[in-house]
PDB file of N, CA and C in Angstrom:
ATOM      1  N   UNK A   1      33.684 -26.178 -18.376  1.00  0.00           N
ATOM      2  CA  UNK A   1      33.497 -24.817 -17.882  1.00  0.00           C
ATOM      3  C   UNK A   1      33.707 -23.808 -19.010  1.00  0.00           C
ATOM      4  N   UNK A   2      34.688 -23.969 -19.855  1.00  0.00           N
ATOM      5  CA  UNK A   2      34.897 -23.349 -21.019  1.00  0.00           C
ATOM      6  C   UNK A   2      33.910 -23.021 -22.089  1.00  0.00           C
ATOM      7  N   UNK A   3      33.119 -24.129 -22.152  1.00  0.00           N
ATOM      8  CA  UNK A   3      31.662 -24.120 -23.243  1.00  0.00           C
ATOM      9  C   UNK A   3      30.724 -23.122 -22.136  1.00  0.00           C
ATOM     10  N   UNK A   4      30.524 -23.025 -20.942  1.00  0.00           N
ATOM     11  CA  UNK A   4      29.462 -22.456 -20.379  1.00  0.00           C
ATOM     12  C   UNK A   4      29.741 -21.238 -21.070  1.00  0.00           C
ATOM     13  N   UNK A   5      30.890 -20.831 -20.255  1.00  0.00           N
ATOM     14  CA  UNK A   5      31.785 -19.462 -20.919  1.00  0.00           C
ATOM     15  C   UNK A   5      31.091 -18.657 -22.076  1.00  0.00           C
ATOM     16  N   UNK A   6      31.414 -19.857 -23.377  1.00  0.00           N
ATOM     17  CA  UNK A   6      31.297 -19.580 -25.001  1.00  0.00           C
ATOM     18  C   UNK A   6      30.088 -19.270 -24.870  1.00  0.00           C
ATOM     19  N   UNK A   7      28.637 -20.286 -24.226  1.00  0.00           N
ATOM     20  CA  UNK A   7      27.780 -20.054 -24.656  1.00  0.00           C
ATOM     21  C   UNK A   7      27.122 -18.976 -23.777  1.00  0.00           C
ATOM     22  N   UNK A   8      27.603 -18.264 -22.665  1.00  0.00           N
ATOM     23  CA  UNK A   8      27.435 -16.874 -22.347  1.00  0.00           C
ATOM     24  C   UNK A   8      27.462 -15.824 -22.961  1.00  0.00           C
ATOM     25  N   UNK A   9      28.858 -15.843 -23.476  1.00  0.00           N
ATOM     26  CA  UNK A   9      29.303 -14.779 -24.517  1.00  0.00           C
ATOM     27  C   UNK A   9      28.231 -14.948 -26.226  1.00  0.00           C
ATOM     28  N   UNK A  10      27.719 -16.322 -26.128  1.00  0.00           N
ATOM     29  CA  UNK A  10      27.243 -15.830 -27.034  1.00  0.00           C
ATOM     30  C   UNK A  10      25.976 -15.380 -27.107  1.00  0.00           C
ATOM     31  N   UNK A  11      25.087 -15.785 -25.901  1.00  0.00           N
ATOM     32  CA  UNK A  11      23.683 -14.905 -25.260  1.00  0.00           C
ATOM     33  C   UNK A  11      23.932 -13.686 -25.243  1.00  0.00           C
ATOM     34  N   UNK A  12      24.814 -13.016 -24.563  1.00  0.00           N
ATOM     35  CA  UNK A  12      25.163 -11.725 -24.623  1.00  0.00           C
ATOM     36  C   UNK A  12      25.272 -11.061 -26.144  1.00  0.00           C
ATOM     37  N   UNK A  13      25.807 -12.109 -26.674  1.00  0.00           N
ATOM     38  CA  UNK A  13      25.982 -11.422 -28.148  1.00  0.00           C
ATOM     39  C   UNK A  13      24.723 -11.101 -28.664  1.00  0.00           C
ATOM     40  N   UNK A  14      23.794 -12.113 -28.341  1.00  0.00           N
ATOM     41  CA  UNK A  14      22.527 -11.946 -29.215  1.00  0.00           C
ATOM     42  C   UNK A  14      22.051 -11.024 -28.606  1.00  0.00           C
ATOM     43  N   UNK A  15      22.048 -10.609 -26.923  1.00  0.00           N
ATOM     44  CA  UNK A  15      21.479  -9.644 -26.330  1.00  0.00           C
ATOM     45  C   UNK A  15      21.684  -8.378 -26.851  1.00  0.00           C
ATOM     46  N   UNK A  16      22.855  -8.062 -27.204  1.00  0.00           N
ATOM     47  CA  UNK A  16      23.016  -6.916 -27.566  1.00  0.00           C
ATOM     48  C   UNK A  16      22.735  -6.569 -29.429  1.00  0.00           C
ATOM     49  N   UNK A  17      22.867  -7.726 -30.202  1.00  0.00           N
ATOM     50  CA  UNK A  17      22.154  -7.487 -31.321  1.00  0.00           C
ATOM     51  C   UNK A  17      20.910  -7.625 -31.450  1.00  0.00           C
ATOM     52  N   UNK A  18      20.108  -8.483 -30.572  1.00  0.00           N
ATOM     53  CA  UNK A  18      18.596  -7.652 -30.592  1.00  0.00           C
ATOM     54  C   UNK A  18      18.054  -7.069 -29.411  1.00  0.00           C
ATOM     55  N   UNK A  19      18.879  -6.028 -29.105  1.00  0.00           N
ATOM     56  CA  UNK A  19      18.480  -5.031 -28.043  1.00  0.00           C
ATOM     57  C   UNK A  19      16.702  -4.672 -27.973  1.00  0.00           C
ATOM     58  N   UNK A  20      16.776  -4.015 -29.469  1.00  0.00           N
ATOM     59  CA  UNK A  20      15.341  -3.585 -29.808  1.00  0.00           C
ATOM     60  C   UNK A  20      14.258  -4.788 -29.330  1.00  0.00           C
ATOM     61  N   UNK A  21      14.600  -5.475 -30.078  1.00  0.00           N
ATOM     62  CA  UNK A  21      13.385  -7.028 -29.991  1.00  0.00           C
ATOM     63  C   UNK A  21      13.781  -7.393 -28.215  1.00  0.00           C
ATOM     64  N   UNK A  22      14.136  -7.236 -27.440  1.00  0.00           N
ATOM     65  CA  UNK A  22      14.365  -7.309 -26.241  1.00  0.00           C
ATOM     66  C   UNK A  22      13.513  -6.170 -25.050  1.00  0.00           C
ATOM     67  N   UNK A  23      14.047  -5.200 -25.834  1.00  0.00           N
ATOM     68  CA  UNK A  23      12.986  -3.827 -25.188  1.00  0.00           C
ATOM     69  C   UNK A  23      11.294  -3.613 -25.159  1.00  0.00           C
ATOM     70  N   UNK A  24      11.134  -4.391 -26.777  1.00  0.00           N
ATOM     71  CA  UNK A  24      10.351  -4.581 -27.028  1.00  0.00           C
ATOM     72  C   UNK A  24       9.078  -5.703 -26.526  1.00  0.00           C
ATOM     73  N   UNK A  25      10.121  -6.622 -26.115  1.00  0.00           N
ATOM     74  CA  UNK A  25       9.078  -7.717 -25.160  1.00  0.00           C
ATOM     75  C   UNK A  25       9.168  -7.294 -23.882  1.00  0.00           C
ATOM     76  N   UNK A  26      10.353  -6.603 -23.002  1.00  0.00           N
ATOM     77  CA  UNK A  26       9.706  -5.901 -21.663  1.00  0.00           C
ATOM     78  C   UNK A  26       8.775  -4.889 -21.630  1.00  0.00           C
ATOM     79  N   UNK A  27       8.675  -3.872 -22.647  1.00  0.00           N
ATOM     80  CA  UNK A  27       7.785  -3.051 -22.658  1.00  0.00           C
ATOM     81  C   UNK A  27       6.475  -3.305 -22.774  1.00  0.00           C
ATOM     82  N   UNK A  28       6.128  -4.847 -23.697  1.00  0.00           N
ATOM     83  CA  UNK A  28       4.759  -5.386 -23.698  1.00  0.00           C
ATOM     84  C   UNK A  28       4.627  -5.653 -22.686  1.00  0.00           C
ATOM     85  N   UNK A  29       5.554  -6.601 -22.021  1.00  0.00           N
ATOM     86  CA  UNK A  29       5.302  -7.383 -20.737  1.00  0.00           C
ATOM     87  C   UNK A  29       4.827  -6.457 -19.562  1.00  0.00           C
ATOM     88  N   UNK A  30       5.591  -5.309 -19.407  1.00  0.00           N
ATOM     89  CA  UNK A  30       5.008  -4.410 -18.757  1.00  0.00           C
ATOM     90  C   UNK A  30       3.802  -3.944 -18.074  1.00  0.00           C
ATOM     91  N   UNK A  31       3.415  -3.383 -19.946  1.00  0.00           N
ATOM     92  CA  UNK A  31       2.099  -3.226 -20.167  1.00  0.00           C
ATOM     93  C   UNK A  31       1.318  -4.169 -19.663  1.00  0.00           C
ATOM     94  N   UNK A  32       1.308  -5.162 -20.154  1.00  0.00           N
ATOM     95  CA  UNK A  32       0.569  -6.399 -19.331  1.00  0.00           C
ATOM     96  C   UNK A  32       0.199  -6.567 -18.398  1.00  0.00           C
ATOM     97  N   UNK A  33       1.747  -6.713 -17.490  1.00  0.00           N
ATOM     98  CA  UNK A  33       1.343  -6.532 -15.690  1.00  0.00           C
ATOM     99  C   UNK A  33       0.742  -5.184 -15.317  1.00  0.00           C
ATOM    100  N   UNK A  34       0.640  -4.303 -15.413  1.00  0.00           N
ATOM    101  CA  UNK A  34       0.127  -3.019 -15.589  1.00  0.00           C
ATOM    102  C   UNK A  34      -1.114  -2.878 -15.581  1.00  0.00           C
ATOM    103  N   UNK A  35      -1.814  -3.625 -17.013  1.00  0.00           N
ATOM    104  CA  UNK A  35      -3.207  -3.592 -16.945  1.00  0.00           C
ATOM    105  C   UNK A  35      -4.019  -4.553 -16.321  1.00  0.00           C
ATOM    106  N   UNK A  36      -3.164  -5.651 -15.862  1.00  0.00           N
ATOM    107  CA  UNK A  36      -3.485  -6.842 -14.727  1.00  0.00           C
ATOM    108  C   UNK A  36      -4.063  -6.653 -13.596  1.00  0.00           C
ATOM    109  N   UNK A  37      -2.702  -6.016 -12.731  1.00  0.00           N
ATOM    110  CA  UNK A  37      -3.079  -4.738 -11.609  1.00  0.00           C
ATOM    111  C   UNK A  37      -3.922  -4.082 -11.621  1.00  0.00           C
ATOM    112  N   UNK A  38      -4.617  -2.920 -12.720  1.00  0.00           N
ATOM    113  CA  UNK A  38      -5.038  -2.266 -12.974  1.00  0.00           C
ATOM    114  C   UNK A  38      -6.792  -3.008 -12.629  1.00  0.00           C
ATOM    115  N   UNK A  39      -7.007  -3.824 -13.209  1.00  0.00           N
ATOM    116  CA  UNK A  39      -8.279  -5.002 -13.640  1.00  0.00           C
ATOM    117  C   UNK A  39      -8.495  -5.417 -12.063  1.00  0.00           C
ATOM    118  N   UNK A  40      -6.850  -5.845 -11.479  1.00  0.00           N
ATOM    119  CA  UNK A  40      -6.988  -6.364 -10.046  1.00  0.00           C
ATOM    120  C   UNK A  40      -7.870  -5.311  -9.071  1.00  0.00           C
ATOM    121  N   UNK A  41      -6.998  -4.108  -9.274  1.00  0.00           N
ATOM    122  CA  UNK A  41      -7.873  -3.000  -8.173  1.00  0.00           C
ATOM    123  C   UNK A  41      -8.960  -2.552  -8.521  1.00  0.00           C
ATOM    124  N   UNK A  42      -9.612  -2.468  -9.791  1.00  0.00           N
ATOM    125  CA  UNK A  42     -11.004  -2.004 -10.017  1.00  0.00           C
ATOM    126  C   UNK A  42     -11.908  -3.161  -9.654  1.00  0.00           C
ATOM    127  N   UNK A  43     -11.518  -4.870  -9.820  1.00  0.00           N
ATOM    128  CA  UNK A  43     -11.910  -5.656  -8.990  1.00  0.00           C
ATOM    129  C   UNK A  43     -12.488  -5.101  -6.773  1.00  0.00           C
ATOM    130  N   UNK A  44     -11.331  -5.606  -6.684  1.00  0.00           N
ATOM    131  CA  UNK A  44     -11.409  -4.949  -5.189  1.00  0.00           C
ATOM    132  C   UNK A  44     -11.931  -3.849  -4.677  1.00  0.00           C
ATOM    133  N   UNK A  45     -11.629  -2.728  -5.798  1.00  0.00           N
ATOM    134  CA  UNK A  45     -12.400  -1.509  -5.323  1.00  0.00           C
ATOM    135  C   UNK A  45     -14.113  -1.775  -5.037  1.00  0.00           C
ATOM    136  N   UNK A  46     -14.436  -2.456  -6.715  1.00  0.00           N
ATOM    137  CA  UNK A  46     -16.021  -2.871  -6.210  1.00  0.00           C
ATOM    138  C   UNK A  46     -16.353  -3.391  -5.489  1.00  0.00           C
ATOM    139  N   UNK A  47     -15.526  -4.708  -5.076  1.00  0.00           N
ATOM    140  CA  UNK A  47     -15.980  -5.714  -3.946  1.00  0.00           C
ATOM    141  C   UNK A  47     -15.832  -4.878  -2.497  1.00  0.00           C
ATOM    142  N   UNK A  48     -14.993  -4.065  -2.492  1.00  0.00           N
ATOM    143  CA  UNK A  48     -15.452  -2.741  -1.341  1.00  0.00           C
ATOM    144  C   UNK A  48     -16.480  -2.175  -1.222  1.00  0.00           C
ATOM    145  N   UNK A  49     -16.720  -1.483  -2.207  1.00  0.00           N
ATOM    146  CA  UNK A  49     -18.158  -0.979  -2.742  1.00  0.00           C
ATOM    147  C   UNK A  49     -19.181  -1.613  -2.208  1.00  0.00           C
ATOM    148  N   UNK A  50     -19.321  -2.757  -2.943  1.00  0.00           N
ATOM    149  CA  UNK A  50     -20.405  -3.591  -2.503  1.00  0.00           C
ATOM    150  C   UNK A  50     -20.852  -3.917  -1.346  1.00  0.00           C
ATOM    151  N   UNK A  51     -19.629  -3.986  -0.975  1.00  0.00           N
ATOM    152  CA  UNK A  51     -19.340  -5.001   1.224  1.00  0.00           C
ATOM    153  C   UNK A  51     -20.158  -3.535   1.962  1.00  0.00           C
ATOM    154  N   UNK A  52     -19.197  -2.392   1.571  1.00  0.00           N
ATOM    155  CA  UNK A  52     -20.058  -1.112   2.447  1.00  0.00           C
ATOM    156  C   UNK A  52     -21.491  -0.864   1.931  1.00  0.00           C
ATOM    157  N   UNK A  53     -21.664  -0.676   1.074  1.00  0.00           N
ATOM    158  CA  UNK A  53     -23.033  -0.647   0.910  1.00  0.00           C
ATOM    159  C   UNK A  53     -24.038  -1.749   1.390  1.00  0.00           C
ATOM    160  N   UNK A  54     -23.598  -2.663   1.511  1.00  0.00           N
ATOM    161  CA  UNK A  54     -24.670  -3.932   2.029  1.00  0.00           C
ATOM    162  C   UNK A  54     -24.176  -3.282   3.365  1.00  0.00           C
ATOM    163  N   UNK A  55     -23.396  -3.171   4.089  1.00  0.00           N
ATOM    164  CA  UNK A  55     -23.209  -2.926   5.387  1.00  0.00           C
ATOM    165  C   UNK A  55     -24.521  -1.547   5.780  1.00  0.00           C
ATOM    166  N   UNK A  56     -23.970  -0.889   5.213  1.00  0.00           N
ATOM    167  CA  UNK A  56     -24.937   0.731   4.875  1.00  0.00           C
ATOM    168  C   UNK A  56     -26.469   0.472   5.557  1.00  0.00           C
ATOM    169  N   UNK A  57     -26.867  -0.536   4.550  1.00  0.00           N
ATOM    170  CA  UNK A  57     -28.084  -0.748   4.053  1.00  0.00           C
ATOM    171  C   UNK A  57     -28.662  -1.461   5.579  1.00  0.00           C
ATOM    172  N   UNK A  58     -27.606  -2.485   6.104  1.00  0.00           N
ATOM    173  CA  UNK A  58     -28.261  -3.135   7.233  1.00  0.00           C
ATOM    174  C   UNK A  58     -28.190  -2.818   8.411  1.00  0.00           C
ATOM    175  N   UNK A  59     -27.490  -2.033   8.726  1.00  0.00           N
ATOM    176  CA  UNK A  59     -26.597  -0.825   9.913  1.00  0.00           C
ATOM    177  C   UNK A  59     -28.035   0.602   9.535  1.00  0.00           C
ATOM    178  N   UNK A  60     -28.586   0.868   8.680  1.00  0.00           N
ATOM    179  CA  UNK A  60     -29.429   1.780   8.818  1.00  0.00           C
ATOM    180  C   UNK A  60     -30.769   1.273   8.643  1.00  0.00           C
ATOM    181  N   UNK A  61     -31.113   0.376   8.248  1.00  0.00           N
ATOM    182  CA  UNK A  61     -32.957   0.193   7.981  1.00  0.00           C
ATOM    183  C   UNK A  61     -32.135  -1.890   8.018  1.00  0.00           C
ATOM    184  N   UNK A  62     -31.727  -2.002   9.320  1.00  0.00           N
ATOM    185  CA  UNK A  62     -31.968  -3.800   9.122  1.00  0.00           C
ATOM    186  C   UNK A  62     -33.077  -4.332   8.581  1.00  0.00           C
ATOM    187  N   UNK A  63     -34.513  -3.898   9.348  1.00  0.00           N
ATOM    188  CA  UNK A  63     -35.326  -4.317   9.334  1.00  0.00           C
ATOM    189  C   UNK A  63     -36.075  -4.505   7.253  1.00  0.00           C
ATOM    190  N   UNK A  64     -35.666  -3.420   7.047  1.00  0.00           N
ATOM    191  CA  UNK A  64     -36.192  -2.695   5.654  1.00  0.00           C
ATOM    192  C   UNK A  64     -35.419  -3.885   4.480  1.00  0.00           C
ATOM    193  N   UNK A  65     -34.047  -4.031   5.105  1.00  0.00           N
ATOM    194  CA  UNK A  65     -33.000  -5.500   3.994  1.00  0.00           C
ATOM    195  C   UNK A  65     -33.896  -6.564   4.254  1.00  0.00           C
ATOM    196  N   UNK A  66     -33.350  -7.316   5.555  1.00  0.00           N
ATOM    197  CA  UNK A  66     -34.159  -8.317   5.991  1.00  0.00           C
ATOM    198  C   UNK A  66     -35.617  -8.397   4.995  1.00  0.00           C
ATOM    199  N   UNK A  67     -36.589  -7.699   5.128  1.00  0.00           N
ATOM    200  CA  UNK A  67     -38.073  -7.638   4.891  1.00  0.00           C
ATOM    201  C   UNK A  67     -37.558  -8.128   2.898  1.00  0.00           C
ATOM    202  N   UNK A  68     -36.546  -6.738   2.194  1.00  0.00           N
ATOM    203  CA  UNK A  68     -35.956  -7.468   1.144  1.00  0.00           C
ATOM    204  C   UNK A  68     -35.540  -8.749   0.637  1.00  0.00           C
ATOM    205  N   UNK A  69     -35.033  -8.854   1.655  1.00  0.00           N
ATOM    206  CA  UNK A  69     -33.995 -10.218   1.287  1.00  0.00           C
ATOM    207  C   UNK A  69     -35.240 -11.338   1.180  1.00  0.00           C
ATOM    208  N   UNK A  70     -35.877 -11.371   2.318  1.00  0.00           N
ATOM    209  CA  UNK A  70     -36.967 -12.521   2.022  1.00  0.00           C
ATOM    210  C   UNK A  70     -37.900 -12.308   1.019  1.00  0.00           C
ATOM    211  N   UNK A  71     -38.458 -11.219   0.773  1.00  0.00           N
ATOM    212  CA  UNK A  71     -39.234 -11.281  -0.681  1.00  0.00           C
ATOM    213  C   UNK A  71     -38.291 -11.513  -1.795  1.00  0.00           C
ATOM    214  N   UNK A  72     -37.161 -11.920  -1.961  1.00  0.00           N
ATOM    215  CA  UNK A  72     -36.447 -11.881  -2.975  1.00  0.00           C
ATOM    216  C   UNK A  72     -36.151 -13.356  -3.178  1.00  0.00           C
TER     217      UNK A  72
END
């Protein structure tokens, strides 16, 4: 139990002597998840986009998609 101890105190030690280099990888990491999210909802937003507009399209002129869809 004594060694767990030591080798706590000495993580901590390093924690606090490289504070910087510590800040420094949450702040990337951050960023990261950040622009992840970011990628995620401009994803979804389009696939919204898309879903209503095909909806749009067949809810006002069915006939006009349909006639599309098969020449296509």
């Amino acid at each position: 139990m004594r060694n767990v101890f030591e080798v706590m105190k000495k993580i901590i030690k390093w924690i606090e002597n490289h504070n910087n280099l510590l800040n420094l990888f949450l702040t990337i990491a951050a960023f990261v998840v950040g622009y992840l999210l970011l990628k995620e909802t401009q994803i979804a937003n389009y696939t919204t986009r898309e879903t209503l507009r095909f909806q749009r399209e067949s809810d006002s002129a069915n006939f006009t998609y349909q006639k599309k869809k098969i020449q296509l």
